[in-house]
PDB file of N, CA and C in Angstrom:
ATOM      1  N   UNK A   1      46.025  70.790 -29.792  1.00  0.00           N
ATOM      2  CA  UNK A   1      45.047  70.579 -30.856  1.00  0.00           C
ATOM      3  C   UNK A   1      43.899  71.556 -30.648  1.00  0.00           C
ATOM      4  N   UNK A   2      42.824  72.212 -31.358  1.00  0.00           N
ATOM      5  CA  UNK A   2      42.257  73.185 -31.509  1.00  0.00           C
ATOM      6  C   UNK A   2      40.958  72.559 -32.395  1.00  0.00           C
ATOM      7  N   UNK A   3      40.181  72.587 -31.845  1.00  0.00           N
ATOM      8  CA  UNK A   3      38.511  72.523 -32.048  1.00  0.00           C
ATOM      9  C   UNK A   3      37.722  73.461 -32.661  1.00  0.00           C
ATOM     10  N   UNK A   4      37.097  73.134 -33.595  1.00  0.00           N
ATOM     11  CA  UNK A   4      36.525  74.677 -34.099  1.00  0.00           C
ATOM     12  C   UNK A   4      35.098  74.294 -34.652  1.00  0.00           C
ATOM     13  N   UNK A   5      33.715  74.914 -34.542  1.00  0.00           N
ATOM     14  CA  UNK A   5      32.714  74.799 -35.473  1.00  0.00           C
ATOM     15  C   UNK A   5      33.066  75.037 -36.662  1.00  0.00           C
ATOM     16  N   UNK A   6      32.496  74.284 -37.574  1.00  0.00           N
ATOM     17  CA  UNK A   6      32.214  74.030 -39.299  1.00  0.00           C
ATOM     18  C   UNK A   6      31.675  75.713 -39.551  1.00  0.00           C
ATOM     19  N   UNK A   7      32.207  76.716 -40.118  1.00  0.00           N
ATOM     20  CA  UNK A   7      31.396  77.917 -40.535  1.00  0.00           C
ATOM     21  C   UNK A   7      30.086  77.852 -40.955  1.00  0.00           C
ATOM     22  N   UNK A   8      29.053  78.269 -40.309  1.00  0.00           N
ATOM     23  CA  UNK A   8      27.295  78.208 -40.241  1.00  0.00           C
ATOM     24  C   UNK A   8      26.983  77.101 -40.304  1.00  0.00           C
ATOM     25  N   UNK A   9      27.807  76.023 -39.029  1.00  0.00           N
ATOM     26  CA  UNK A   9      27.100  75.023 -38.760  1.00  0.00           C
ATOM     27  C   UNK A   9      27.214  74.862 -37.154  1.00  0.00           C
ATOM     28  N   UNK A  10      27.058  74.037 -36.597  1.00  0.00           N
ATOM     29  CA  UNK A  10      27.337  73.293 -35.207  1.00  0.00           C
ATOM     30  C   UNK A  10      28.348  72.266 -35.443  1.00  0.00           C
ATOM     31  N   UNK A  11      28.892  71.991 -36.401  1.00  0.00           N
ATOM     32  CA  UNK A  11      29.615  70.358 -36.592  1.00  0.00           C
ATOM     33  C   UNK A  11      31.139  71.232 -35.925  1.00  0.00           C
ATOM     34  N   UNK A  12      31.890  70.094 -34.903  1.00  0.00           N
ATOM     35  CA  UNK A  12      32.501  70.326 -34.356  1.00  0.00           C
ATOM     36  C   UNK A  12      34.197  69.375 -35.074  1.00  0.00           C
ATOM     37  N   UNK A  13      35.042  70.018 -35.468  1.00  0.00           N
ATOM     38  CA  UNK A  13      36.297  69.417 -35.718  1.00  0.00           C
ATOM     39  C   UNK A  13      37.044  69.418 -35.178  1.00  0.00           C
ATOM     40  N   UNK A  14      38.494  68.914 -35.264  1.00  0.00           N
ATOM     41  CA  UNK A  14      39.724  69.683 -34.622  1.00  0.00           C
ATOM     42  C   UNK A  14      40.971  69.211 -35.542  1.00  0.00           C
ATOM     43  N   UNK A  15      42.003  69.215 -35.252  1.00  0.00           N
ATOM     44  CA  UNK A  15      43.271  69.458 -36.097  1.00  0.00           C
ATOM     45  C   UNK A  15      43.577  67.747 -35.732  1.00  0.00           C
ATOM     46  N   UNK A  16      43.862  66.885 -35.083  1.00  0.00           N
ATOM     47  CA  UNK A  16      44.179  66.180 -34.702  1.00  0.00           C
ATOM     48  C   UNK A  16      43.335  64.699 -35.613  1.00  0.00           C
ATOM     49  N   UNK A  17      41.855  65.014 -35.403  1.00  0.00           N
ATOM     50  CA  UNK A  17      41.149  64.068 -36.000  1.00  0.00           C
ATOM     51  C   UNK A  17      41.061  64.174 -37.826  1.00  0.00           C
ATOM     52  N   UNK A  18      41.523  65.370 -38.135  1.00  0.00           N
ATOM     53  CA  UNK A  18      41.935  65.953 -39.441  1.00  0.00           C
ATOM     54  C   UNK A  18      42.903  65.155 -39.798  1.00  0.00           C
ATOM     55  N   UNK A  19      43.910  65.489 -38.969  1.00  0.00           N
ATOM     56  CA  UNK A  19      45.298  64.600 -39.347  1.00  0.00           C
ATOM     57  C   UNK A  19      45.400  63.426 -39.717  1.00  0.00           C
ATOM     58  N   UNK A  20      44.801  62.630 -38.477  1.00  0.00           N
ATOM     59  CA  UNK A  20      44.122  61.135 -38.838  1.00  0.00           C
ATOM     60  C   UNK A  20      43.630  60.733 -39.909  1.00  0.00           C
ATOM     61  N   UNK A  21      42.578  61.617 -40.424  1.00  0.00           N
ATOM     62  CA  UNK A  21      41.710  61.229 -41.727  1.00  0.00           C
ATOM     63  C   UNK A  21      42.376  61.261 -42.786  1.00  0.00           C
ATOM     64  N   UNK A  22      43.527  62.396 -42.976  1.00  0.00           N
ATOM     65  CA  UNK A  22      44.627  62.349 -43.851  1.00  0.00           C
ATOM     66  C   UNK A  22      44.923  61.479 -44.128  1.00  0.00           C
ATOM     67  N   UNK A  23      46.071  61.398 -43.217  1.00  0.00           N
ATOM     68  CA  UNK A  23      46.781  60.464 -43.343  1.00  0.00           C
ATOM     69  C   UNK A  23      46.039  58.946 -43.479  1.00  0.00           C
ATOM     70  N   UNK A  24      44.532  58.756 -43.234  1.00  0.00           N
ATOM     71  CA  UNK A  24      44.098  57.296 -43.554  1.00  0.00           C
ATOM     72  C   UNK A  24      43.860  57.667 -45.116  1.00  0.00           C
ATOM     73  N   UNK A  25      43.652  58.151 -45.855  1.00  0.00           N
ATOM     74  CA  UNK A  25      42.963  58.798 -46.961  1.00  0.00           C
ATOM     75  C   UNK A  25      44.197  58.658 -47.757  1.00  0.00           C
ATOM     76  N   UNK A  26      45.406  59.062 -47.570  1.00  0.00           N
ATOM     77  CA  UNK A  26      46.655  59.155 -48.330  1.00  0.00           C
ATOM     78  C   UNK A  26      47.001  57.677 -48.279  1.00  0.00           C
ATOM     79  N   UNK A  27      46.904  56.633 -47.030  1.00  0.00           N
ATOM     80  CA  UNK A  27      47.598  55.581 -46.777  1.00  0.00           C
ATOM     81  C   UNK A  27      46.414  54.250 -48.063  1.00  0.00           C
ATOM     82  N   UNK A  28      44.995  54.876 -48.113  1.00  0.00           N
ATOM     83  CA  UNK A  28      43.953  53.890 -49.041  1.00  0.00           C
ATOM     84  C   UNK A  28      44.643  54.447 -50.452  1.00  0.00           C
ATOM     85  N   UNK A  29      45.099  55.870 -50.826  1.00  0.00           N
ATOM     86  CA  UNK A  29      44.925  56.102 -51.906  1.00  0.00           C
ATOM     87  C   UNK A  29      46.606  55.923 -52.494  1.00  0.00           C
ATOM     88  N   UNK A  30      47.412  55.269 -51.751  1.00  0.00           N
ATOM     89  CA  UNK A  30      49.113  54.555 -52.005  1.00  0.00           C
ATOM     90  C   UNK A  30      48.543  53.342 -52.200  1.00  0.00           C
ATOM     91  N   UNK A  31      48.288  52.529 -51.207  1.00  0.00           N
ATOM     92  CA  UNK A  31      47.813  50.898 -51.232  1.00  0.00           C
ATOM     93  C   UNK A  31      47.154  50.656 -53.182  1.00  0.00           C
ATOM     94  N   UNK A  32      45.920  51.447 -53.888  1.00  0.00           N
ATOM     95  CA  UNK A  32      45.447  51.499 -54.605  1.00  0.00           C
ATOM     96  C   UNK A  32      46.327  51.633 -55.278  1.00  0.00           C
ATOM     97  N   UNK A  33      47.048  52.922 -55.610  1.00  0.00           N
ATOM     98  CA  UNK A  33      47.820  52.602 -56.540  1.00  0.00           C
ATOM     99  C   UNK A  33      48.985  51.755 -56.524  1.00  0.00           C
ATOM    100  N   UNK A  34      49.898  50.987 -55.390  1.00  0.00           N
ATOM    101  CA  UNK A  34      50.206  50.061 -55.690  1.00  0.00           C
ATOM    102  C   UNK A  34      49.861  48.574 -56.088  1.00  0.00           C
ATOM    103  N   UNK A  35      48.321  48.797 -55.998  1.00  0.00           N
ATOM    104  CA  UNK A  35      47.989  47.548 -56.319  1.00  0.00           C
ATOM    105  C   UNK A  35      47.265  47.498 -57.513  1.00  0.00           C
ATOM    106  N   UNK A  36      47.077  48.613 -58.275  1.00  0.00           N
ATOM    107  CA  UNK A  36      45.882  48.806 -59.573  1.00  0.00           C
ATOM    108  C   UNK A  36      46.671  50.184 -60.347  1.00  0.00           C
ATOM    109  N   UNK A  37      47.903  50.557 -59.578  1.00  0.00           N
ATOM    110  CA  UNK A  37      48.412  51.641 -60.879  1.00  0.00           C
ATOM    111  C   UNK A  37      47.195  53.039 -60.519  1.00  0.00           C
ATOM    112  N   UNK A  38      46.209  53.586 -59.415  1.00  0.00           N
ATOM    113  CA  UNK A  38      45.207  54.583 -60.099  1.00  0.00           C
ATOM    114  C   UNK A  38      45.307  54.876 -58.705  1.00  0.00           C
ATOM    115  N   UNK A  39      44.671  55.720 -58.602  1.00  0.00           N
ATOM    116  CA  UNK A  39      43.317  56.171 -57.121  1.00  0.00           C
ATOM    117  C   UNK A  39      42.302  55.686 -57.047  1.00  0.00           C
ATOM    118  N   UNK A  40      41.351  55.664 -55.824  1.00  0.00           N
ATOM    119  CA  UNK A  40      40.147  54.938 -55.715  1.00  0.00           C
ATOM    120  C   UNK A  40      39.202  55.904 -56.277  1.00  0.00           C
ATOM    121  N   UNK A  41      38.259  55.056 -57.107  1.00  0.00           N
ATOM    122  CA  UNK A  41      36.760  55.553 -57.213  1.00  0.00           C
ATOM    123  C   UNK A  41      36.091  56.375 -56.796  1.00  0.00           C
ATOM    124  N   UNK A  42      35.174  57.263 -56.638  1.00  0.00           N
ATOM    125  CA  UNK A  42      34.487  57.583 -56.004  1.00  0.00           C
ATOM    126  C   UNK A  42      33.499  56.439 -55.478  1.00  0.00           C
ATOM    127  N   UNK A  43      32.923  55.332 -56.363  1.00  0.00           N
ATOM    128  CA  UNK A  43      32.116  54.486 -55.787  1.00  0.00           C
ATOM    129  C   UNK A  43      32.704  53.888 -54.772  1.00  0.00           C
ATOM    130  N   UNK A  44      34.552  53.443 -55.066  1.00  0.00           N
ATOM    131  CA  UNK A  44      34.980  52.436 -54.283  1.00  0.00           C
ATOM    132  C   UNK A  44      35.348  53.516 -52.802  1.00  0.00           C
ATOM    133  N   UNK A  45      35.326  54.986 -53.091  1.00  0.00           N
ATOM    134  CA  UNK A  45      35.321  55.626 -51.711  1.00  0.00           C
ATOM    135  C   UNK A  45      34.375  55.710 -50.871  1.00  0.00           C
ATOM    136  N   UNK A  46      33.254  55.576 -51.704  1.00  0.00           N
ATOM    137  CA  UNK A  46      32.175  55.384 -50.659  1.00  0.00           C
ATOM    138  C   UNK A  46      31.779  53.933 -49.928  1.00  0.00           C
ATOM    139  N   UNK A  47      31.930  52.417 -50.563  1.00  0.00           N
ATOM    140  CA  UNK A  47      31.603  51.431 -50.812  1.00  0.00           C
ATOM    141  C   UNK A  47      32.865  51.333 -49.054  1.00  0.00           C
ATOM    142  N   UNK A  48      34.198  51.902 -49.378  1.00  0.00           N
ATOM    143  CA  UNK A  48      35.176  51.439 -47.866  1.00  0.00           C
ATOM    144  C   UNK A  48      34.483  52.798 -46.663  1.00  0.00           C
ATOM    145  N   UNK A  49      33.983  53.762 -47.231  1.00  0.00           N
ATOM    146  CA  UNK A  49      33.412  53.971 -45.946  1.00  0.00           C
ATOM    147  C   UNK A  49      32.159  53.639 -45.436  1.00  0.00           C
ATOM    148  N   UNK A  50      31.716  53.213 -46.131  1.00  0.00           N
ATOM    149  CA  UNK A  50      30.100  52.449 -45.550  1.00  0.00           C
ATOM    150  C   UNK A  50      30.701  51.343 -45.263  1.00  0.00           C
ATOM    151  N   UNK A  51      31.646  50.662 -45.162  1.00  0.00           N
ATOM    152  CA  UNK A  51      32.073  49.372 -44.347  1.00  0.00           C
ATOM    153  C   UNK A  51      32.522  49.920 -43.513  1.00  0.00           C
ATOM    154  N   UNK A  52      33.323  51.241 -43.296  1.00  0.00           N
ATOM    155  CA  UNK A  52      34.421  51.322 -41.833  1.00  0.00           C
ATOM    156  C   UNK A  52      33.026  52.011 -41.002  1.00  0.00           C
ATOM    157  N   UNK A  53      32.133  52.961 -41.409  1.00  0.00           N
ATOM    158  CA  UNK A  53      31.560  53.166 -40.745  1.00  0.00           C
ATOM    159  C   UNK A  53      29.959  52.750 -40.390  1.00  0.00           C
ATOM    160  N   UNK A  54      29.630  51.517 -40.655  1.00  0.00           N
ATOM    161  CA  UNK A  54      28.567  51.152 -40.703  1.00  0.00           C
ATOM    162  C   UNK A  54      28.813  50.007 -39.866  1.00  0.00           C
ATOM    163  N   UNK A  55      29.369  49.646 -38.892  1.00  0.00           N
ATOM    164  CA  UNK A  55      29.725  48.197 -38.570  1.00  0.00           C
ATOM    165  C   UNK A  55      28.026  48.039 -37.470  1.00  0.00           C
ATOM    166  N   UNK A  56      27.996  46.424 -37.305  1.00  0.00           N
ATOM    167  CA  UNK A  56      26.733  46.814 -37.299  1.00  0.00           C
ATOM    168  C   UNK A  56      26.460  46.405 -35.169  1.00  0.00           C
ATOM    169  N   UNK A  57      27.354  46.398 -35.040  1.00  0.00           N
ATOM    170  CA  UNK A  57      27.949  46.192 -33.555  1.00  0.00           C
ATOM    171  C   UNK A  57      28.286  47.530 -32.403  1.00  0.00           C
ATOM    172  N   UNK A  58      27.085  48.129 -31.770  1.00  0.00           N
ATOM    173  CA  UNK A  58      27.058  49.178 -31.069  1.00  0.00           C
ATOM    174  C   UNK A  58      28.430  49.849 -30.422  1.00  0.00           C
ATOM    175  N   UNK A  59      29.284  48.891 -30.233  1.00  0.00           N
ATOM    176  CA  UNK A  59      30.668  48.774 -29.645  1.00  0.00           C
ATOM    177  C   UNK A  59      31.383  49.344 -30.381  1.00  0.00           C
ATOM    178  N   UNK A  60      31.243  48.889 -31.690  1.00  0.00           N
ATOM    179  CA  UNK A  60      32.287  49.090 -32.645  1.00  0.00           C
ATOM    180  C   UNK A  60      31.727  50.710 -33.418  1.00  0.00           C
ATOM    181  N   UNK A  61      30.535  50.985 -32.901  1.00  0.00           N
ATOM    182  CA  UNK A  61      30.290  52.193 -33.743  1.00  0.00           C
ATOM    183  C   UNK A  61      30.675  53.911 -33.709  1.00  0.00           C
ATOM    184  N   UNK A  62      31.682  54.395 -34.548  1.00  0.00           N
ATOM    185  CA  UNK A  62      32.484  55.797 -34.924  1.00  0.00           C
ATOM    186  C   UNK A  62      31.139  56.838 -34.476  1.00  0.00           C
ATOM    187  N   UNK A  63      29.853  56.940 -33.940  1.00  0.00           N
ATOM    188  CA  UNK A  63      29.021  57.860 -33.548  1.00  0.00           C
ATOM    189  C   UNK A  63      28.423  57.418 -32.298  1.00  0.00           C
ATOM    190  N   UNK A  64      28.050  58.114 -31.527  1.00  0.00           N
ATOM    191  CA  UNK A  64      26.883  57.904 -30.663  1.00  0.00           C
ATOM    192  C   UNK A  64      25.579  57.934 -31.217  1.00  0.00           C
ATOM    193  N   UNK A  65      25.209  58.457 -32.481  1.00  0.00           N
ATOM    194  CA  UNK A  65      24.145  58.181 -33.548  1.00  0.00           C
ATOM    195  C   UNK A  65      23.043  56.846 -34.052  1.00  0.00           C
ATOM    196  N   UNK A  66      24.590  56.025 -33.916  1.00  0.00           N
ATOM    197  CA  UNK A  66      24.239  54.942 -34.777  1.00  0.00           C
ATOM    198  C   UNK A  66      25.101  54.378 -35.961  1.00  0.00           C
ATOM    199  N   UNK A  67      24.639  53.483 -36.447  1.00  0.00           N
ATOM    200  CA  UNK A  67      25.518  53.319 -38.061  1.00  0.00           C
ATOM    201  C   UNK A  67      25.094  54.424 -39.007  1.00  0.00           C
ATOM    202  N   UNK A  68      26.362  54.133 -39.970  1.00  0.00           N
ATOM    203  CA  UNK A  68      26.125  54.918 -40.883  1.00  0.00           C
ATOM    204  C   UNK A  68      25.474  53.925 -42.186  1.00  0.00           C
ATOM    205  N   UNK A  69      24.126  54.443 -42.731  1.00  0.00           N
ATOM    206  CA  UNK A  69      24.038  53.155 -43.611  1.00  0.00           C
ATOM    207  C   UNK A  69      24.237  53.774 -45.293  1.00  0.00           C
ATOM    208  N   UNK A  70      24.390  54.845 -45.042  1.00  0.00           N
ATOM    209  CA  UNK A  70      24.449  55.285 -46.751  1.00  0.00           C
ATOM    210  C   UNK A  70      25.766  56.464 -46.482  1.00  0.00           C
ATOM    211  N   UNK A  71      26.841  56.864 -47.821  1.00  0.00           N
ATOM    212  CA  UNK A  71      27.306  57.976 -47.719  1.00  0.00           C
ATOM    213  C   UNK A  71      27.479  57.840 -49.214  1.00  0.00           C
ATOM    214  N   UNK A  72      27.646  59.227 -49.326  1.00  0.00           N
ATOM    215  CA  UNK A  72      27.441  60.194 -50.891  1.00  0.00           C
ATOM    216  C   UNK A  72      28.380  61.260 -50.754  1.00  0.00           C
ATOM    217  N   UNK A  73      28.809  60.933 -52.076  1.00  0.00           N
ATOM    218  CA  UNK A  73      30.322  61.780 -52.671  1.00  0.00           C
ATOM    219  C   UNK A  73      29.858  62.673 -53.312  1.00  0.00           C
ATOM    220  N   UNK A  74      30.123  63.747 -53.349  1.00  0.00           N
ATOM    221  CA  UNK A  74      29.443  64.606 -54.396  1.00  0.00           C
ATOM    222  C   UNK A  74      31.032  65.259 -54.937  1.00  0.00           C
ATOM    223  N   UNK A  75      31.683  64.942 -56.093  1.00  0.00           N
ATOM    224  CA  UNK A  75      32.571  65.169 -57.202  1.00  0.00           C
ATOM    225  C   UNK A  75      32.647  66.680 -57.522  1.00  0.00           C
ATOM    226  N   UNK A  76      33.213  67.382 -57.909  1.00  0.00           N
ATOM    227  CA  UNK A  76      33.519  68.339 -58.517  1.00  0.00           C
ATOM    228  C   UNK A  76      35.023  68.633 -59.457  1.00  0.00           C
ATOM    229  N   UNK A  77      34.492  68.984 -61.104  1.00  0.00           N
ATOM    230  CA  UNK A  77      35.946  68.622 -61.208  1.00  0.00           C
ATOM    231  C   UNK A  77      37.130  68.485 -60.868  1.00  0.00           C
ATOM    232  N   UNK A  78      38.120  68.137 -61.808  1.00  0.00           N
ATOM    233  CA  UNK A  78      39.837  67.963 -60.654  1.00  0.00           C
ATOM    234  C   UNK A  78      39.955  69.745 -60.800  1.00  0.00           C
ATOM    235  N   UNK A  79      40.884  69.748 -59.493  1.00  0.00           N
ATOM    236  CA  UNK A  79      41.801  70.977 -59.087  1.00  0.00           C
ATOM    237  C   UNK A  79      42.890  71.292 -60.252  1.00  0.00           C
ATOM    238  N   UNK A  80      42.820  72.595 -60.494  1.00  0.00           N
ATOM    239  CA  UNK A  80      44.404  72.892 -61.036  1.00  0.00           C
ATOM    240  C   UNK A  80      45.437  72.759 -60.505  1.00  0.00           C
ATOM    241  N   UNK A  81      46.168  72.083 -60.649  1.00  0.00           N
ATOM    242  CA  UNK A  81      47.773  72.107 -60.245  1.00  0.00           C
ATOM    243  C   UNK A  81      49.128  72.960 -60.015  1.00  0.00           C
ATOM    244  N   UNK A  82      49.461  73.250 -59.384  1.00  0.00           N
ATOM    245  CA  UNK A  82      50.494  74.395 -59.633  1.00  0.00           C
ATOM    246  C   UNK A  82      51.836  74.242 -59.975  1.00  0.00           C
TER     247      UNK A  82
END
């Protein structure tokens, strides 16, 4: 797996924790449409990650930061398709 800074930032990624997010991201956006026919929201994408990452139990928390208490989607139209 391979680690890399964010281009003109410090934020640190890698291929592995990528994968993960995928694949959680693909596994919310099957569940949805088997259960409502669509994809999730943007509200309802933000609304499940301010629950996964806001828990309010130091133990349980995805940063050494802290909780997360707000996150914001910022949309841009859909992609062309090929």
């Amino acid at each position: 797996m391979g680690w890399w800074k964010v281009q003109g930032t410090e934020i640190m990624i890698g291929d592995l924790p990528l994968d993960a997010l995928d694949d959680a991201a693909n596994t919310v956006v099957r569940e949805y449409q088997a259960a409502w026919g669509r994809r999730p929201t943007k509200q309802e994408w933000e609304s499940l990650l301010r629950a996964v990452l806001g828990s309010a139990t130091s133990e349980e928390w995805v940063t050494d930061e802290g909780v997360v208490k707000e996150v914001n989607i910022t949309l841009h139209g859909p992609r062309e398709r090929s």
